[in-house]
Protein backbone atom coordinates (compact mmCIF):
# COMPACT_ATOMS: atom_id res chain seq x y z
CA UNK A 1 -76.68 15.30 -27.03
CA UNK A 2 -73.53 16.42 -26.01
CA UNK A 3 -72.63 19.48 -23.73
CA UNK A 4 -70.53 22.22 -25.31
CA UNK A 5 -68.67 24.65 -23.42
CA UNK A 6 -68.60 27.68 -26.26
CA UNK A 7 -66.31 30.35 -24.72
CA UNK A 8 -67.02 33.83 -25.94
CA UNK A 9 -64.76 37.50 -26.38
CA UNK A 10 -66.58 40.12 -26.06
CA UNK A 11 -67.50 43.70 -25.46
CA UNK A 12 -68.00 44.61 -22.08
CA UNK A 13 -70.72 46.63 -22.10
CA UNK A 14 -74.14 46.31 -20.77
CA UNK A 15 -76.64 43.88 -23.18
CA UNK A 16 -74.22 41.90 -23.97
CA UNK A 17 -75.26 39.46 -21.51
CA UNK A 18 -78.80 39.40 -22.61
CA UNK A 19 -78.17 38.92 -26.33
CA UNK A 20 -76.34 36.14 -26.26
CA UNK A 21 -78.81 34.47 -23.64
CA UNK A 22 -81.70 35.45 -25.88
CA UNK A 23 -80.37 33.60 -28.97
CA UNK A 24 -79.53 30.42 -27.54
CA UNK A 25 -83.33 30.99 -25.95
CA UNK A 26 -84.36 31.50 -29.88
CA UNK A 27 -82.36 28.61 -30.98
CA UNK A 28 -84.11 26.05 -28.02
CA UNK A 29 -80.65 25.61 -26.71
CA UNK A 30 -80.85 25.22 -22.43
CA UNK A 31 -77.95 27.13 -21.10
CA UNK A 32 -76.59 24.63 -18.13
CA UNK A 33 -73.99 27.03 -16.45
CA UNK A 34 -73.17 30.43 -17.68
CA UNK A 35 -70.13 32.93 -16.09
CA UNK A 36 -68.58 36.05 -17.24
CA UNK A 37 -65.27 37.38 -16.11
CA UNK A 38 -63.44 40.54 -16.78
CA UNK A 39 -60.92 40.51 -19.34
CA UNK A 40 -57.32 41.95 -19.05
CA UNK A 41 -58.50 45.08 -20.37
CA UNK A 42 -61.67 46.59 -18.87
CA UNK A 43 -63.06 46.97 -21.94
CA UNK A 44 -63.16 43.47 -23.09
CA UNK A 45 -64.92 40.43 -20.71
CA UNK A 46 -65.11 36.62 -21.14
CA UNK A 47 -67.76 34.30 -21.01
CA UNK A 48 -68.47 31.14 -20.56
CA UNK A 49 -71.42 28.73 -22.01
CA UNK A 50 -72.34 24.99 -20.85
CA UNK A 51 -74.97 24.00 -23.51
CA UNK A 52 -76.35 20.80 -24.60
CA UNK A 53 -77.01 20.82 -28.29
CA UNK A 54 -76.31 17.79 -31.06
CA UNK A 55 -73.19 18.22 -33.20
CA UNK A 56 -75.26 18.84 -36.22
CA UNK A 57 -76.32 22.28 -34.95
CA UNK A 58 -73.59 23.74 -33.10
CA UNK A 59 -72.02 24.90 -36.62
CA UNK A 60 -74.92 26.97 -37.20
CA UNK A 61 -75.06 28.42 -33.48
CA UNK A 62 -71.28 29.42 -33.77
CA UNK A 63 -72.01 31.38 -36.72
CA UNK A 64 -74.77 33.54 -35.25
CA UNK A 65 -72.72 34.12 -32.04
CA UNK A 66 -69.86 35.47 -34.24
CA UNK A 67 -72.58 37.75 -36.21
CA UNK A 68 -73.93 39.56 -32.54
CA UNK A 69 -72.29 42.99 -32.50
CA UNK A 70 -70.31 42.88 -29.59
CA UNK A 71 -69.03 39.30 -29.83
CA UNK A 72 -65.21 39.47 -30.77
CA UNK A 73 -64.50 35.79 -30.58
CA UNK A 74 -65.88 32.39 -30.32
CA UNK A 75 -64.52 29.14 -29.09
CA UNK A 76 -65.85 25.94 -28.40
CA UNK A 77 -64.75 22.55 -26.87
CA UNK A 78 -66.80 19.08 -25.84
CA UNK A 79 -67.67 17.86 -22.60
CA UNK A 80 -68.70 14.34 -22.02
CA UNK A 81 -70.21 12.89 -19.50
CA UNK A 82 -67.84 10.56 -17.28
CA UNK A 83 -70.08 7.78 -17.89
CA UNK A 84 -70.19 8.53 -21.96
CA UNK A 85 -65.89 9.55 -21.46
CA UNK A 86 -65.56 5.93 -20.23
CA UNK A 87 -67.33 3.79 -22.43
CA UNK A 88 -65.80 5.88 -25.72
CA UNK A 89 -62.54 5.65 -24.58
CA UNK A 90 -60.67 3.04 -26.43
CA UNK A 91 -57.66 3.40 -23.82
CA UNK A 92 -59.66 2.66 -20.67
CA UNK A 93 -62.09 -0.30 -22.33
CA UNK A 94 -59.05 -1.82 -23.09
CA UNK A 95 -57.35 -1.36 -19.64
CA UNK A 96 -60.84 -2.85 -17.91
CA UNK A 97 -60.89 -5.92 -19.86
CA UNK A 98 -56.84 -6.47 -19.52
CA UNK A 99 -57.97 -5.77 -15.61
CA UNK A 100 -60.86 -7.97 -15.75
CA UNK A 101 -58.95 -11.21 -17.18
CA UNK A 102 -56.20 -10.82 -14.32
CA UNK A 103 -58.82 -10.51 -11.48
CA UNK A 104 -60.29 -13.88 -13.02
CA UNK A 105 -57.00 -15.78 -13.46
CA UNK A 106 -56.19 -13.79 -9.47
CA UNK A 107 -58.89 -15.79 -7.96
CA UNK A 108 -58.84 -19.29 -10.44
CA UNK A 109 -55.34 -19.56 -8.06
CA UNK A 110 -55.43 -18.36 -4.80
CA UNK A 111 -56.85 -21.83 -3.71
CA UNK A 112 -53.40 -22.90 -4.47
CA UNK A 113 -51.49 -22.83 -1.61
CA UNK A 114 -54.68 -23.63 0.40
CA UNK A 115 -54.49 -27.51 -0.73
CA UNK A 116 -52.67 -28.57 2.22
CA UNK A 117 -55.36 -27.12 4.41
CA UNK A 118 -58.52 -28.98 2.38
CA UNK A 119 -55.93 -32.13 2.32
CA UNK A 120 -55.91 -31.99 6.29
CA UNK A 121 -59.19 -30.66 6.74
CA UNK A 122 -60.95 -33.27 4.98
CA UNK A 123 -58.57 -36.19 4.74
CA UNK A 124 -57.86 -36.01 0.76
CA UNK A 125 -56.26 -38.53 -0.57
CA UNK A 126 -53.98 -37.47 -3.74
CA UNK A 127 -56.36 -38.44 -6.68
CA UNK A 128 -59.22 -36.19 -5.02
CA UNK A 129 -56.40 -33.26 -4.41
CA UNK A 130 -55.33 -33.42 -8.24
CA UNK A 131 -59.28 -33.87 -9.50
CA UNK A 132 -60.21 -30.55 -7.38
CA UNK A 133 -57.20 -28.41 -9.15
CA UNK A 134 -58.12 -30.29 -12.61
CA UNK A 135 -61.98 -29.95 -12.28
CA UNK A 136 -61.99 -25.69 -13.44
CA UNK A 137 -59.37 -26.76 -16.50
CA UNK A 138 -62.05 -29.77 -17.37
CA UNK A 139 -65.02 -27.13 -17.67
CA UNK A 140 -62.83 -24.64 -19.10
CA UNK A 141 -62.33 -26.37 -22.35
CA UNK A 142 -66.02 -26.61 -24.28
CA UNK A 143 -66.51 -23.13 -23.22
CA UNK A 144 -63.49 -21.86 -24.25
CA UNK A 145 -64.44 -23.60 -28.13
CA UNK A 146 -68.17 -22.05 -27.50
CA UNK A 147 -67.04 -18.84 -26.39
CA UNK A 148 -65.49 -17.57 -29.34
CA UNK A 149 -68.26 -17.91 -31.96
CA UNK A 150 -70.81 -16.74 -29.06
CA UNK A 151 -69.49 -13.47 -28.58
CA UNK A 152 -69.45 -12.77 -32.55
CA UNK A 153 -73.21 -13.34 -32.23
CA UNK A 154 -73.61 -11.40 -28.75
CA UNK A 155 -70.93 -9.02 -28.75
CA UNK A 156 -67.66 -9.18 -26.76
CA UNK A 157 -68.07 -7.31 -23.51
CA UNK A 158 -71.04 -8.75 -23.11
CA UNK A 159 -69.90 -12.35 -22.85
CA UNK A 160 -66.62 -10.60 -20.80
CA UNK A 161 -69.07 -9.80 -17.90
CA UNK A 162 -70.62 -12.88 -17.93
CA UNK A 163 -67.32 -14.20 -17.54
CA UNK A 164 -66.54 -11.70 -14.54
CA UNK A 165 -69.80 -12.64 -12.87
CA UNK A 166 -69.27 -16.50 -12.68
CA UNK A 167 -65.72 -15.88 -11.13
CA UNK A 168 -67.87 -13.89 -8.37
CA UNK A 169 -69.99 -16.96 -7.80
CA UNK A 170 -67.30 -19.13 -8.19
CA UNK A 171 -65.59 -16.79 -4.81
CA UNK A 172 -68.55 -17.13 -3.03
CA UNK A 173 -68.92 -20.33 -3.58
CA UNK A 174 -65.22 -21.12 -1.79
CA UNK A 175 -66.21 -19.06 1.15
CA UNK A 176 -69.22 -21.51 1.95
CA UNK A 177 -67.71 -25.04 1.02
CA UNK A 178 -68.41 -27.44 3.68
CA UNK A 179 -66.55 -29.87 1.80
CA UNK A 180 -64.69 -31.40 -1.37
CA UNK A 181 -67.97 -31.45 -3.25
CA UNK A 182 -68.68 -27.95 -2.54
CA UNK A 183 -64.71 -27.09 -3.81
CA UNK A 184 -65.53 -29.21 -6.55
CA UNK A 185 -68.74 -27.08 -7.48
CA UNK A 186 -66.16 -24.02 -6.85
CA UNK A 187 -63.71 -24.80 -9.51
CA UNK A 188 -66.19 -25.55 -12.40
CA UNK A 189 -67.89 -22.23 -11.74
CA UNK A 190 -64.35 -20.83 -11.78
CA UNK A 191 -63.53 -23.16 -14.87
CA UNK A 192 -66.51 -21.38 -16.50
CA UNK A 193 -65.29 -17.99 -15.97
CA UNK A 194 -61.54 -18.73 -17.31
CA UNK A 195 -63.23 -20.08 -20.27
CA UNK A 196 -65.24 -16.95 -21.20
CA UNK A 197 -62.50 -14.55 -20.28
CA UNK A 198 -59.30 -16.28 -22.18
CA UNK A 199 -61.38 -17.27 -25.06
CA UNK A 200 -62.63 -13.83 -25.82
CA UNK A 201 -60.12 -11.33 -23.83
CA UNK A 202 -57.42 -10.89 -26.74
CA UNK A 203 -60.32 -10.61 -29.52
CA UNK A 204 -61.75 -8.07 -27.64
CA UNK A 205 -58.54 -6.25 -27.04
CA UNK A 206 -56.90 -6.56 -30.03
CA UNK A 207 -59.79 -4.76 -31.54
CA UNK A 208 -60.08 -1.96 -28.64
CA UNK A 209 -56.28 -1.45 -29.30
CA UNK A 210 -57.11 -0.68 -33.56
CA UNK A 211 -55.23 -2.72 -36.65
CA UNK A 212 -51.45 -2.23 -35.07
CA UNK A 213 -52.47 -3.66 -31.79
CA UNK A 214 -51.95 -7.38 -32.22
CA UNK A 215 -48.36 -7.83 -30.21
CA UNK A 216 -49.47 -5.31 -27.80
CA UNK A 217 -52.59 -7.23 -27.07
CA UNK A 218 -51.16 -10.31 -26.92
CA UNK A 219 -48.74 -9.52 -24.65
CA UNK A 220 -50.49 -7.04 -22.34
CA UNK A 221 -53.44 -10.98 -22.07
CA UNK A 222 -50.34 -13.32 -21.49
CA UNK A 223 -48.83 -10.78 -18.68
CA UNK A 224 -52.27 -10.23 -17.10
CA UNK A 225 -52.97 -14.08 -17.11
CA UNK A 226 -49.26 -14.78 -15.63
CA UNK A 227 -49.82 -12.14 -13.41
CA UNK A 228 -53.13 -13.01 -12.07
CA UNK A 229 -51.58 -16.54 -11.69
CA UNK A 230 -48.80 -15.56 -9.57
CA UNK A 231 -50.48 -13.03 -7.33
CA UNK A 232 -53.36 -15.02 -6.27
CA UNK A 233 -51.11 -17.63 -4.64
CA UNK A 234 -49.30 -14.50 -2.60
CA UNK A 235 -52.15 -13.61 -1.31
CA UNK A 236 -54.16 -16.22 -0.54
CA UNK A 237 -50.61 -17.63 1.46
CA UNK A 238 -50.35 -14.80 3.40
CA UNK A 239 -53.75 -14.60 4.69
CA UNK A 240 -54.04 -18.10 5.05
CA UNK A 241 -50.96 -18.05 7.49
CA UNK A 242 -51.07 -14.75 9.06
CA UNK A 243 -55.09 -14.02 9.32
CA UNK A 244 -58.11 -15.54 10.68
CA UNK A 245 -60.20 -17.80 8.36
CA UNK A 246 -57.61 -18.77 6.53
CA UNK A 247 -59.62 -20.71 3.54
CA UNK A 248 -62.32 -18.07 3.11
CA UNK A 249 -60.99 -14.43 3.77
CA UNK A 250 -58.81 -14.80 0.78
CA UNK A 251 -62.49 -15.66 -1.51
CA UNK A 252 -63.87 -12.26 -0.14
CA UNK A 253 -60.89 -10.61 -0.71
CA UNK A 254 -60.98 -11.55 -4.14
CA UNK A 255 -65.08 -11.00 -5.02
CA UNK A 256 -64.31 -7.33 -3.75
CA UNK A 257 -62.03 -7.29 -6.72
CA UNK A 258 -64.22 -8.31 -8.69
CA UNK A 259 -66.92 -6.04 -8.47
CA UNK A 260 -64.53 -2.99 -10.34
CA UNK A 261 -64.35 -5.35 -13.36
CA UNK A 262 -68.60 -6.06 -12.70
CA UNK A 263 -68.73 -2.02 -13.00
CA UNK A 264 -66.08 -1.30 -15.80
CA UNK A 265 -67.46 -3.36 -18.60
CA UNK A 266 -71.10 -2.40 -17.99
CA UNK A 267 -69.83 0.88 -17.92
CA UNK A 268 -68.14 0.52 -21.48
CA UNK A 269 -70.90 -1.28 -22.72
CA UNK A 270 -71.94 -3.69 -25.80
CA UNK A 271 -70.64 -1.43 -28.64
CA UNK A 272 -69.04 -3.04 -31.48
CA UNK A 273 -70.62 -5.24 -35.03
CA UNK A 274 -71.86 -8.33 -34.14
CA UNK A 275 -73.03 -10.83 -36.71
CA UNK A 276 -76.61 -11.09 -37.85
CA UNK A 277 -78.81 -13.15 -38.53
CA UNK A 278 -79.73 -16.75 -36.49
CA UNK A 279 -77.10 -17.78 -33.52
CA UNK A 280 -75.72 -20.78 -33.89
CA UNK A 281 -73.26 -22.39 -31.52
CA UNK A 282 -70.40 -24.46 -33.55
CA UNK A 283 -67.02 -25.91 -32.55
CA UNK A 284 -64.18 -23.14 -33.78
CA UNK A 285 -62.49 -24.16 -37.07
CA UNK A 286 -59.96 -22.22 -39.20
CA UNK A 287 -58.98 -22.29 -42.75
CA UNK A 288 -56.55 -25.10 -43.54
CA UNK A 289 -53.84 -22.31 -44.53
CA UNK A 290 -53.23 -21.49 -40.91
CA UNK A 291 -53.48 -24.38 -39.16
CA UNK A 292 -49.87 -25.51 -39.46
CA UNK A 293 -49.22 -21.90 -37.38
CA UNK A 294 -52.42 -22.51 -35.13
CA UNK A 295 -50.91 -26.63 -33.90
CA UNK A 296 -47.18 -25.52 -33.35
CA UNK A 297 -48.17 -22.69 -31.29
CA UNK A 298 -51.43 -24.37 -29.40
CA UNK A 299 -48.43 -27.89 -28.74
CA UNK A 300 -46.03 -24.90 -27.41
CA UNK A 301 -48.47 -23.66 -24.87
CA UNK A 302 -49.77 -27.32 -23.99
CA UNK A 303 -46.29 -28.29 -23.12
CA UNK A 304 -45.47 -25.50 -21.25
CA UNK A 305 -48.63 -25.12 -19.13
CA UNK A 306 -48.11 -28.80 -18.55
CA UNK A 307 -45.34 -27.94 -16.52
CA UNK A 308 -46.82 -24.83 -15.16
CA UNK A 309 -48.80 -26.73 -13.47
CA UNK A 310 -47.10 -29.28 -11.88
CA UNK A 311 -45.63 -26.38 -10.08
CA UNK A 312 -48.52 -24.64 -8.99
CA UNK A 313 -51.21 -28.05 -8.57
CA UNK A 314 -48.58 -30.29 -6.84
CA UNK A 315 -45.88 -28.99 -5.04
CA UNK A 316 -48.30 -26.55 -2.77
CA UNK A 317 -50.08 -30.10 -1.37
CA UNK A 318 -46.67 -32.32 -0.94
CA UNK A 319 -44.19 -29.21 0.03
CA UNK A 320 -43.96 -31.08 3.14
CA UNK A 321 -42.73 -34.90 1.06
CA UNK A 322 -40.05 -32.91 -0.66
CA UNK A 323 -39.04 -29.92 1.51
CA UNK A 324 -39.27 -31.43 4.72
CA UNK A 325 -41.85 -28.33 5.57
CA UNK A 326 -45.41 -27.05 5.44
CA UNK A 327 -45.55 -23.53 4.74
CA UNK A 328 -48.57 -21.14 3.47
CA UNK A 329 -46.92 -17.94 2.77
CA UNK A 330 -43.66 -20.53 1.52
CA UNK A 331 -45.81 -22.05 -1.16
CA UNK A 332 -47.36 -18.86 -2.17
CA UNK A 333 -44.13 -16.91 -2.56
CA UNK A 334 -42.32 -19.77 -4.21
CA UNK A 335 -45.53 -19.95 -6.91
CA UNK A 336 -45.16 -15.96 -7.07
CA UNK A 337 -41.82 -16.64 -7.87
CA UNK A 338 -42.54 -18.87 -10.82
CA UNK A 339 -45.17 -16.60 -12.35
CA UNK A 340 -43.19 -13.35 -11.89
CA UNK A 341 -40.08 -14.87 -13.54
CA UNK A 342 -42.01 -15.78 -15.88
CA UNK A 343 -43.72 -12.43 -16.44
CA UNK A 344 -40.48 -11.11 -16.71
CA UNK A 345 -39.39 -13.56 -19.35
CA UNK A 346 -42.60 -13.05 -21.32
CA UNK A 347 -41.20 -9.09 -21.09
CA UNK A 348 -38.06 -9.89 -22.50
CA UNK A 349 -39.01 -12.07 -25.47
CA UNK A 350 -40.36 -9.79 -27.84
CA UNK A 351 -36.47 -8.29 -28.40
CA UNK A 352 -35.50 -12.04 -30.19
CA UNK A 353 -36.84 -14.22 -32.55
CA UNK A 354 -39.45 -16.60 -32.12
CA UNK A 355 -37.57 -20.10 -32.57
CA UNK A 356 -34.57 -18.47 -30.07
CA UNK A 357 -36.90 -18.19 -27.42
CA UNK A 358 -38.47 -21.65 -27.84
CA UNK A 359 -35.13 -22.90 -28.05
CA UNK A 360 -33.92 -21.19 -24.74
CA UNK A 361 -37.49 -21.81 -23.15
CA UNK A 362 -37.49 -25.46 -23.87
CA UNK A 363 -33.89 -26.19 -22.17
CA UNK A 364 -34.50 -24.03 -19.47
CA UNK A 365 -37.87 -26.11 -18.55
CA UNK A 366 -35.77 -29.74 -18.96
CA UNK A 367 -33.27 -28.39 -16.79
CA UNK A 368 -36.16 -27.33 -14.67
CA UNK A 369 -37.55 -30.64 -14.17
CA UNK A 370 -34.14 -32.33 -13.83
CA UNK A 371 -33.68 -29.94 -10.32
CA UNK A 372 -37.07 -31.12 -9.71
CA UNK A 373 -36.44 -34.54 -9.58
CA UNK A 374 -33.26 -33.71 -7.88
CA UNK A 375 -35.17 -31.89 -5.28
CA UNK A 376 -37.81 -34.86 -4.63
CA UNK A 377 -35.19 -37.00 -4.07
CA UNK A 378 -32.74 -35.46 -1.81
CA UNK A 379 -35.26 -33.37 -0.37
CA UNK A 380 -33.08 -29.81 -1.13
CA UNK A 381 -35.22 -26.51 -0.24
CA UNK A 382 -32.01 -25.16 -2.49
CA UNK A 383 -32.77 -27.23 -5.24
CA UNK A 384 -36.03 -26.91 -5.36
CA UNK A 385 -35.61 -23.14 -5.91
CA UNK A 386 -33.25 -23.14 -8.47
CA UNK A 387 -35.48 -25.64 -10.30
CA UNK A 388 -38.34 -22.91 -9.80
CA UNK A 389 -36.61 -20.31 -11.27
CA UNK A 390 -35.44 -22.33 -14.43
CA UNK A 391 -38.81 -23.77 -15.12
CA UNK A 392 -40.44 -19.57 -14.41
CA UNK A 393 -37.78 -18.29 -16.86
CA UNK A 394 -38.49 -20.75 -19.67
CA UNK A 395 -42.49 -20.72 -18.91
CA UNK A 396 -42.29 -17.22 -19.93
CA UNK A 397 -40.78 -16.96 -23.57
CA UNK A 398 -42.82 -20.13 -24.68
CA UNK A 399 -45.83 -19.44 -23.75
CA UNK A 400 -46.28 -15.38 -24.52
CA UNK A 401 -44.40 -15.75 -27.83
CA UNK A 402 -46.68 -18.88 -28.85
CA UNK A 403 -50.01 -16.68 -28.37
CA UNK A 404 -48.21 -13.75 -30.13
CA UNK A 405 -47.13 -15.60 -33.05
CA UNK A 406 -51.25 -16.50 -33.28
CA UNK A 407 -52.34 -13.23 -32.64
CA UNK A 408 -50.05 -11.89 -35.67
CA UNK A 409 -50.35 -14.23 -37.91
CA UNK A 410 -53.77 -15.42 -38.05
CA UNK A 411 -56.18 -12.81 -39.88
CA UNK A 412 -58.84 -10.42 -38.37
CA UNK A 413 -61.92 -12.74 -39.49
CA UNK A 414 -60.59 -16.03 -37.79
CA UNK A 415 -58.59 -14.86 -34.89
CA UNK A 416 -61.70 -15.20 -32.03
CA UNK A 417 -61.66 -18.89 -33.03
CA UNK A 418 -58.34 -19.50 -33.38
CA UNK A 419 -57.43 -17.92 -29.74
CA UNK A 420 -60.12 -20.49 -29.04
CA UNK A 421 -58.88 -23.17 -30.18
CA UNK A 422 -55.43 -22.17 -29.00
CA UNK A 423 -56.59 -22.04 -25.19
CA UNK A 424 -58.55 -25.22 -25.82
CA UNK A 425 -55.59 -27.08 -26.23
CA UNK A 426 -53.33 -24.71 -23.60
CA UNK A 427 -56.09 -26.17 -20.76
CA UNK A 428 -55.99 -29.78 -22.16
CA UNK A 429 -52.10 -29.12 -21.49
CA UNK A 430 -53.35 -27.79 -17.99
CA UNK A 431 -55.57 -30.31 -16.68
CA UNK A 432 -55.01 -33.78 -18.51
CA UNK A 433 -51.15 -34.46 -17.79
CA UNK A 434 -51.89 -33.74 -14.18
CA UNK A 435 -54.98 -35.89 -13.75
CA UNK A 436 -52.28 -38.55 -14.88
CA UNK A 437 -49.60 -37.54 -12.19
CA UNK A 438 -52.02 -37.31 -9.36
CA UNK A 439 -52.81 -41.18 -10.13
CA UNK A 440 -49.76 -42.14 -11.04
CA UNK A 441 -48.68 -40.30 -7.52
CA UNK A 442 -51.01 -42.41 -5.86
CA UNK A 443 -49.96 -45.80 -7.15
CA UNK A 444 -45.92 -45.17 -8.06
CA UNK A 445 -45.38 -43.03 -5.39
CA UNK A 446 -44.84 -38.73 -6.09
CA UNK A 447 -41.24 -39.25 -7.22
CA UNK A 448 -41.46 -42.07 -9.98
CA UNK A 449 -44.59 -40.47 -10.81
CA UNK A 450 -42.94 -36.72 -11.36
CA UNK A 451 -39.96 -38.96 -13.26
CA UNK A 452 -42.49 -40.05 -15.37
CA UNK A 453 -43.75 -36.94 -16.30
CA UNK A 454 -40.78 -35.28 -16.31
CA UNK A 455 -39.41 -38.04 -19.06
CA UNK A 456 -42.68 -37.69 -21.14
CA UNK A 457 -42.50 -33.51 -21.60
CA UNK A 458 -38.77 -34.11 -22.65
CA UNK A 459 -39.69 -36.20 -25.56
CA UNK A 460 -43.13 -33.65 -26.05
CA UNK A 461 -40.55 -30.67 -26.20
CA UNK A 462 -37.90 -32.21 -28.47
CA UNK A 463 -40.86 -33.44 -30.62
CA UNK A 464 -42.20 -29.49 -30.81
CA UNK A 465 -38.69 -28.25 -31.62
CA UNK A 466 -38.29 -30.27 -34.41
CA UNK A 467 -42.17 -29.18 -35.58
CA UNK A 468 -41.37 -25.31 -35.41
CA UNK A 469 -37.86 -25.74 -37.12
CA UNK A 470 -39.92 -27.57 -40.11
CA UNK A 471 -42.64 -24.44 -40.26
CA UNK A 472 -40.40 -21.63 -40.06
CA UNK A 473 -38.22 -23.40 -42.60
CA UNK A 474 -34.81 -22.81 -40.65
């Protein structure tokens, strides 16, 4: 039941009072809370009614208060519960699982600047450093393809806090690692969570948001994931520099966080259709008819997480080989940098069309890569910079108009799996080229080895150009 507040005009006389209380007595109604004020004329009072009574019945109750004799008026208005308020609130499930996703992707990075420390700590040589950034993207991938055709079966919120829960363990787990296998053991429970949360976080909001909610959703994912990305490094550099127990204060910081997310979505609930009948767990496929969108987008976001993360896997561990310093709150900031730009980009690129933006996104991240490699090798803080803020600005348009154009164009029945699929391939783009750098790194050398890369997502972006110019028919 719901409780009622029916407001009620009437006569101020005395017995008033006592027939209205006896009918809701007839009627089996509890009165809550009941108050009566005088009215601006002395003849004429107000009261006040908290009832609980089903929605069904409070027609019928209305229309015997209006019959009493000395009731002139009756009102009435709802009054959920907060709890109930919450979990019915479109608005504020879809704000919790926007919130949840960035506290996820928050904590999936703050390890980032913290490399050089477990390099140090625990004499790591460069294969090891790019395994223990790779080893979360590794897991991520099966559950990302499982995770969409689970949560038709289970129901979306329910596989979200599942999600939230693993990135808790996957905190606690930093804050007692005695060593690499420990961090290793880390990162695949944090690979877990990423995988729930990305592979079912724009389903679920695109349906809390209604039928004219795909861009919004879309965007409001990429932002929280780019977000999440670029504040976990801030904070985990800051702490790491300025406050004690630098490699496991920033792991409690973030389970704290967590535990709003924990209590939002259990708060909102399993609501929603889920499918019947026996659960089975299949890889995603789509129709053949969008499939041609699904690849050009999914190779757009593989190429540009690809060089994401040479910025944020790499250049925190070997600041020092190409800046000539070692720097916590540096390497955070400058990975802030990166992410906000591209936030910012991701902002502006809904005002132009889709194949501008890749255009403008791909040359910005060559150019990017070319002040890379000009930074390795004359070991320019400046030029390292710039190159940041080249390959932030064209992160942004490539990758949060690639997961719109999926989120618009694919239909309502296929869209879980496709956004499946389409972070399946964004976290091969995430782990796999970097796996290669690290042991190219190790037996090249860092700067043939980022030449190498750099030369190979050149001829990947051209190659992807030329792709979405043939599908869009321009």
């Amino acid at each position: 039941m719901v409780t009622h507040i029916v407001s009620l005009t009437v006569n101020n006389r005395p017995g008033v009072l006592a027939s209205v209380s006896e009918l809701f007595g007839r009627i089996g109604c509890n009165i809550e809370k009941l108050s009566v004020r005088a009215g601006r004329k002395p003849a004429i009072a107000r009261m006040k009614v908290s009832v609980s009574i089903d929605a069904g019945s409070l027609d019928g109750v209305i229309e015997r208060l209006a019959g009493l004799l000395d009731v002139i008026e009756v009102q009435t208005k709802a009054r959920r519960h907060w709890r109930e308020s919450i979990a019915n609130s479109r608005t504020s499930a879809f704000r919790m699982v926007a919130y949840s996703l960035f506290i996820t992707l928050f904590g999936t990075n703050l390890s980032a600047p913290l490399y050089a420390l477990y390099r140090v700590q625990w004499n790591l040589p460069p294969a090891v450093m790019t395994l223990l950034f790779a080893a979360y993207a590794i897991v991520v991938i099966p559950v990302i393809l499982v995770a969409g055709p689970l949560s038709d079966r289970i129901g979306r919120v329910r596989l979200l806090l599942s999600g939230t829960l693993f990135a808790l363990l996957g905190s606690v787990c930093f804050m007692l690692a005695d060593g690499p296998v420990m961090l290793v053991m880390s990162r695949v429970l944090q690979g877990v969570s990423v995988g729930i949360m990305n592979g079912v976080a724009v389903a679920a909001m695109t349906e809390l948001g209604g039928r004219q909610a795909r861009t919004h959703a879309a965007l409001a994912a990429s932002a929280a994931v780019t977000a999440g990305n670029a504040l976990g490094p801030v904070a985990s550099g800051f702490l790491g520099e300025l406050a004690p127990y630098p490699t496991r204060l920033p792991f409690a910081l973030h389970a704290i966080l967590v535990l709003p997310g924990i209590a939002g979505l259990l708060l909102i609930g399993n609501k929603g259709e889920r499918a019947s009948g026996r659960m089975r767990i299949r890889l995603p496929s789509v129709p053949h008819a969008i499939r041609p969108a699904l690849h050009a987008a999914a190779g757009t976001s593989f190429i540009s997480w690809s060089v994401m993360s040479l910025v944020t896997a790499i250049l925190p561990t070997y600041l020092p080989v190409i800046a000539g310093e070692s720097n916590l709150i540096a390497s955070g900031v400058g990975l802030a940098l990166v992410l906000g730009l591209s936030a910012w980009a991701q902002m502006r690129s809904r005002r132009f069309p889709l194949l501008s933006n890749l255009t403008v996104g791909y040359l910005l991240l060559t150019m990017g890569l070319v002040g890379l490699l000009g930074a390795a090798a004359s070991k320019s803080p400046v030029l390292l910079v710039l190159s940041a803020v080249l390959l932030g600005l064209g992160h942004g348009p490539c990758y949060a108009r690639s997961l719109r154009y999926v989120n618009e164009s694919v239909p309502d029945a296929d869209r879980a799996q496709a956004v499946s699929v389409y972070y399946a391939v964004t976290y091969m783009g995430v782990s796999f080229p970097i796996l290669g750098l690290g042991i190219a790194a190790q037996w090249l050398g860092l700067v043939p080895a980022i030449r190498l890369f750099a030369g190979t997502m050149a001829i990947l972006m051209a190659w992807s150009w030329y792709r979405w110019r043939r599908h869009l028919g321009t």
